[in-house]
Protein backbone atom coordinates (compact mmCIF):
# COMPACT_ATOMS: atom_id res chain seq x y z
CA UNK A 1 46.11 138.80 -111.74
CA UNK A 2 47.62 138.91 -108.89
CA UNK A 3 51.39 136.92 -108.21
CA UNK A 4 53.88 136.30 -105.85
CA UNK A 5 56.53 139.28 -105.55
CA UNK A 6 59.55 136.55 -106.86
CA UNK A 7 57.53 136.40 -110.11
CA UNK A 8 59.11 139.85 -111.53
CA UNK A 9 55.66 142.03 -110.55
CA UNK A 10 56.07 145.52 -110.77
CA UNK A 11 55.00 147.36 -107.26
CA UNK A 12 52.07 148.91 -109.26
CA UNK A 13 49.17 146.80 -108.03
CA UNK A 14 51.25 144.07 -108.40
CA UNK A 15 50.56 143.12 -112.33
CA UNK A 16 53.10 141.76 -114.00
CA UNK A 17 54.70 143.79 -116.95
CA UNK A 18 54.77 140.58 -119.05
CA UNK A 19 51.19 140.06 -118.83
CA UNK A 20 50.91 144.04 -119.18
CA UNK A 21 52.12 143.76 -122.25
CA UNK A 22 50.69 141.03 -123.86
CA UNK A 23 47.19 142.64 -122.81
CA UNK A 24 48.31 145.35 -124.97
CA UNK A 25 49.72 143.30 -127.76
CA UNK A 26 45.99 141.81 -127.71
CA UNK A 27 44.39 145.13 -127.73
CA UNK A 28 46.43 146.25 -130.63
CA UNK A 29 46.02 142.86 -133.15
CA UNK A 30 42.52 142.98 -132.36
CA UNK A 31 41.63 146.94 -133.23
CA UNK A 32 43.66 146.15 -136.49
CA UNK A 33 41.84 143.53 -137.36
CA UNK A 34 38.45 145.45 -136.73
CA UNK A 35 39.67 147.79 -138.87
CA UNK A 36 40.83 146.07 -141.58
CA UNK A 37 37.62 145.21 -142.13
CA UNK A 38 36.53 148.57 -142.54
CA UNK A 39 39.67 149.68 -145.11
CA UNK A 40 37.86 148.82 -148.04
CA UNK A 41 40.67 146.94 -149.86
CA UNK A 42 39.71 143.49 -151.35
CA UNK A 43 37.08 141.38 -149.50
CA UNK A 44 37.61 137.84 -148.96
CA UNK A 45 35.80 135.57 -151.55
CA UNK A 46 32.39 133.84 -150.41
CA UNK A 47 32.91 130.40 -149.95
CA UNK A 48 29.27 129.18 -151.78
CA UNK A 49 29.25 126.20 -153.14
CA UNK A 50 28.41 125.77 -157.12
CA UNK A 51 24.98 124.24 -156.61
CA UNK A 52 24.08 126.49 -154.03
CA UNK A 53 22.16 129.51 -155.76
CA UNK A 54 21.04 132.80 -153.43
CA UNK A 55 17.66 132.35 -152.03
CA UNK A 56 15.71 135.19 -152.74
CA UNK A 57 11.71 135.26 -152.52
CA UNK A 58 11.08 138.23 -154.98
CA UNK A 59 7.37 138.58 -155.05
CA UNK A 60 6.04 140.72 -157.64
CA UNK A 61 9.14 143.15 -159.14
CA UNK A 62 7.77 145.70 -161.42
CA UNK A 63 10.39 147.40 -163.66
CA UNK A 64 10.30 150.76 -165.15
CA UNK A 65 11.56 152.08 -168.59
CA UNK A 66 14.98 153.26 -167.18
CA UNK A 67 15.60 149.85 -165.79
CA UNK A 68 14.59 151.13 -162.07
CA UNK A 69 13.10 147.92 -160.03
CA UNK A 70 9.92 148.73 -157.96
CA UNK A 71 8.14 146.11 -155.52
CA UNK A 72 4.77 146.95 -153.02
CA UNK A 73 4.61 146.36 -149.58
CA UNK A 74 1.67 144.61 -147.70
CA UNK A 75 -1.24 146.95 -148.04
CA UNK A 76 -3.56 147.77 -144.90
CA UNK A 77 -5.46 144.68 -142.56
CA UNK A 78 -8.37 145.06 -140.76
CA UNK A 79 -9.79 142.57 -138.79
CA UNK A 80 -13.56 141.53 -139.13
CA UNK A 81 -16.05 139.07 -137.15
CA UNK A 82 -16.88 136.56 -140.30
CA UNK A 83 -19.41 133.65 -139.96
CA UNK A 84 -18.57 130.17 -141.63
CA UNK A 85 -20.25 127.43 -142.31
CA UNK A 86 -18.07 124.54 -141.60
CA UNK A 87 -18.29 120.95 -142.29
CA UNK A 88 -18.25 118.89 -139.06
CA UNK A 89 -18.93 115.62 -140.13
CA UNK A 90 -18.36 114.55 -143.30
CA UNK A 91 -21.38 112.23 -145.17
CA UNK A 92 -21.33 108.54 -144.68
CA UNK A 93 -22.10 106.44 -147.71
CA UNK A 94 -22.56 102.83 -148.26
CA UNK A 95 -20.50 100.46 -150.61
CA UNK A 96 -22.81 101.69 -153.62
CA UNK A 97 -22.66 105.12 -153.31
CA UNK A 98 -25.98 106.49 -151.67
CA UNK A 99 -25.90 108.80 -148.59
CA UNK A 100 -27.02 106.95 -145.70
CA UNK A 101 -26.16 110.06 -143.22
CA UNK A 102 -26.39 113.51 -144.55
CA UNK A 103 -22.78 116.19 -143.81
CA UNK A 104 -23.34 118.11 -140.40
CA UNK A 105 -22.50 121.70 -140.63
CA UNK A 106 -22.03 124.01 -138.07
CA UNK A 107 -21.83 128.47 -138.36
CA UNK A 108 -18.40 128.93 -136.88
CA UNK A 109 -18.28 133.02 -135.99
CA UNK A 110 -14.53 133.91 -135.62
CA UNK A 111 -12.37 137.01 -136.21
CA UNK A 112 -10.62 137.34 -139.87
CA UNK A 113 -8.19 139.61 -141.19
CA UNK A 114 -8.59 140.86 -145.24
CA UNK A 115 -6.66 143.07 -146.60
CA UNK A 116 -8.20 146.97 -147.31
CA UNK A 117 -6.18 147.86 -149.73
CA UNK A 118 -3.01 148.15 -151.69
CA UNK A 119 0.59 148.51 -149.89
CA UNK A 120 2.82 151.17 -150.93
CA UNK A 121 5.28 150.89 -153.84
CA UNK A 122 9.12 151.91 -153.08
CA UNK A 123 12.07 151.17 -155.73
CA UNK A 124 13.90 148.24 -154.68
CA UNK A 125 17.19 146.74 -155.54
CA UNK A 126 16.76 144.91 -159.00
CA UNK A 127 17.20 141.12 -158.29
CA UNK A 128 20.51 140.92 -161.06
CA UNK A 129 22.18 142.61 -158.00
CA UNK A 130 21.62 140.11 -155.16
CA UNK A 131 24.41 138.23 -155.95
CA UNK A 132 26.37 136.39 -153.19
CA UNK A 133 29.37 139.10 -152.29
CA UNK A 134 26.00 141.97 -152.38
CA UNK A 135 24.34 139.76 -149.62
CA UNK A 136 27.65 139.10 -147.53
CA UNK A 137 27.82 143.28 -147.41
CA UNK A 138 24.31 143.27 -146.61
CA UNK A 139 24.58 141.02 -143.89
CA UNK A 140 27.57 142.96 -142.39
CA UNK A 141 26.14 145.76 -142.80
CA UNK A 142 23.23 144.51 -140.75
CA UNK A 143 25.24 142.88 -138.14
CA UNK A 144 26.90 146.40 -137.74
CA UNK A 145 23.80 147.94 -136.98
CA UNK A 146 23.04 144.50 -134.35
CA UNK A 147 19.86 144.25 -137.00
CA UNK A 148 21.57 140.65 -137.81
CA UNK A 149 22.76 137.77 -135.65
CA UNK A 150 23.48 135.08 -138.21
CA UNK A 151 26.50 134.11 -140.29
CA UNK A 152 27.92 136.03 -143.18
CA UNK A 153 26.94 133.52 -145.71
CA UNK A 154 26.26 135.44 -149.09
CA UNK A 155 22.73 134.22 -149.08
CA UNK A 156 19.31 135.90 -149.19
CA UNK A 157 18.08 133.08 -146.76
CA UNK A 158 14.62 133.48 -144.19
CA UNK A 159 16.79 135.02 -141.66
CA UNK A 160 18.57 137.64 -143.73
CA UNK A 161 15.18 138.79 -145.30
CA UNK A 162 13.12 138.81 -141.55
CA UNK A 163 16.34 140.45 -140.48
CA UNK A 164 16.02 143.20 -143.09
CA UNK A 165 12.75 143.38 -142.77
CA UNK A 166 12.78 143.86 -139.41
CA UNK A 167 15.35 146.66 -139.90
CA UNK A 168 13.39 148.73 -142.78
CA UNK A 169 10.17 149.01 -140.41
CA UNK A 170 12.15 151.47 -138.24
CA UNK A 171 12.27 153.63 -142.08
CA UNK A 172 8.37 152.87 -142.94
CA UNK A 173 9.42 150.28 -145.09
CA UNK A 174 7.63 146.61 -144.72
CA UNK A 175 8.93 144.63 -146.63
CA UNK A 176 12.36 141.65 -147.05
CA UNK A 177 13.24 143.41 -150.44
CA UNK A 178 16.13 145.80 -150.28
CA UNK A 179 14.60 149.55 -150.67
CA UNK A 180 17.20 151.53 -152.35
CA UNK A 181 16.88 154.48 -149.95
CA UNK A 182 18.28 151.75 -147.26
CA UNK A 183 20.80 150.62 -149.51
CA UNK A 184 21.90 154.16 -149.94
CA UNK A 185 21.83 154.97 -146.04
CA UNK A 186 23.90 151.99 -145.13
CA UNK A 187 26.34 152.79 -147.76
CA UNK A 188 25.65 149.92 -149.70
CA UNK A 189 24.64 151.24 -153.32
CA UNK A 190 26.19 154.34 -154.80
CA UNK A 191 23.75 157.82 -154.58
CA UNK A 192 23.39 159.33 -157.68
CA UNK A 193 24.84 162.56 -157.93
């Protein structure tokens, strides 16, 4: 910013030291804040409201004898030609019942995808540990890694779980549920020892 020379400016490029130093001041809150984040002390509380519970779409969550959660991702697609036989108009009947026009059908040839088998199973987070301040982390912990755009709310909603699972396909991992070998990597759920 450039001012007059009867506005205190220092000769050097002609910035004023006042301004100088409330750039600095800036700098200085805002890499303390950043990192205050980061300290690990006390997080602030999630403000969810009582009636609001997380949304999580679990699927099918198999658990093992030492309490370990597994889930399976999508198994294999392949696309095939299939031939229908679709209805294209329906039969008209009369006021008593009878069919006075038969149904036309018509062999509709299209492409179809069917599943070719079954999806891999990976342990998961168990679902007693989604609770709201585990999601908020989550969702920092994706915004971090720009793998998340929305709001830290605390909930497992569509765009945390397509966010997620959107991250985990860069680990062979398909799937919204947690894997517990991301949850490790991010720092998120204590390795065992």
């Amino acid at each position: 910013m450039r001012r007059p020379a009867s506005e205190n400016c220092c000769a050097w490029d002609e910035v004023c030291v006042t301004d100088a130093i409330m750039m600095v001041t800036r700098l200085i809150f805002l890499a303390g804040f950043g990192l205050s984040a980061c300290s690990g002390g006390v997080e602030p509380p999630v403000d969810i409201a009582a009636d609001q519970a997380p949304v999580i779409s679990l699927g099918a969550i198999e658990t093992d004898a030492a309490g370990r959660c597994f889930a399976r991702m999508a198994g294999p697609t392949e696309t095939q030609i299939v031939t229908e036989l679709v209805e294209v108009q329906p039969a008209i009947k009369d006021r008593n019942g009878v069919v006075t026009t038969p149904a036309i059908f018509r062999n509709v040839t299209g492409p179809k995808t069917v599943r070719v088998g079954e999806g891999q199973r990976f342990e998961t987070v168990c679902p007693q540990i989604y609770t709201p301040e585990f999601v908020a982390t989550l969702q920092r912990a994706l915004i971090v890694r720009r793998a998340y755009a929305g709001e830290v709310t605390g909930l497992m909603d569509e765009a945390t779980s397509l966010s997620l699972q959107q991250f985990q396909r860069g680990m062979n991992i398909d799937s919204p549920l947690l894997a517990i070998t991301v949850a490790r990597d991010i720092g998120i759920v204590a390795v065992p020892r």
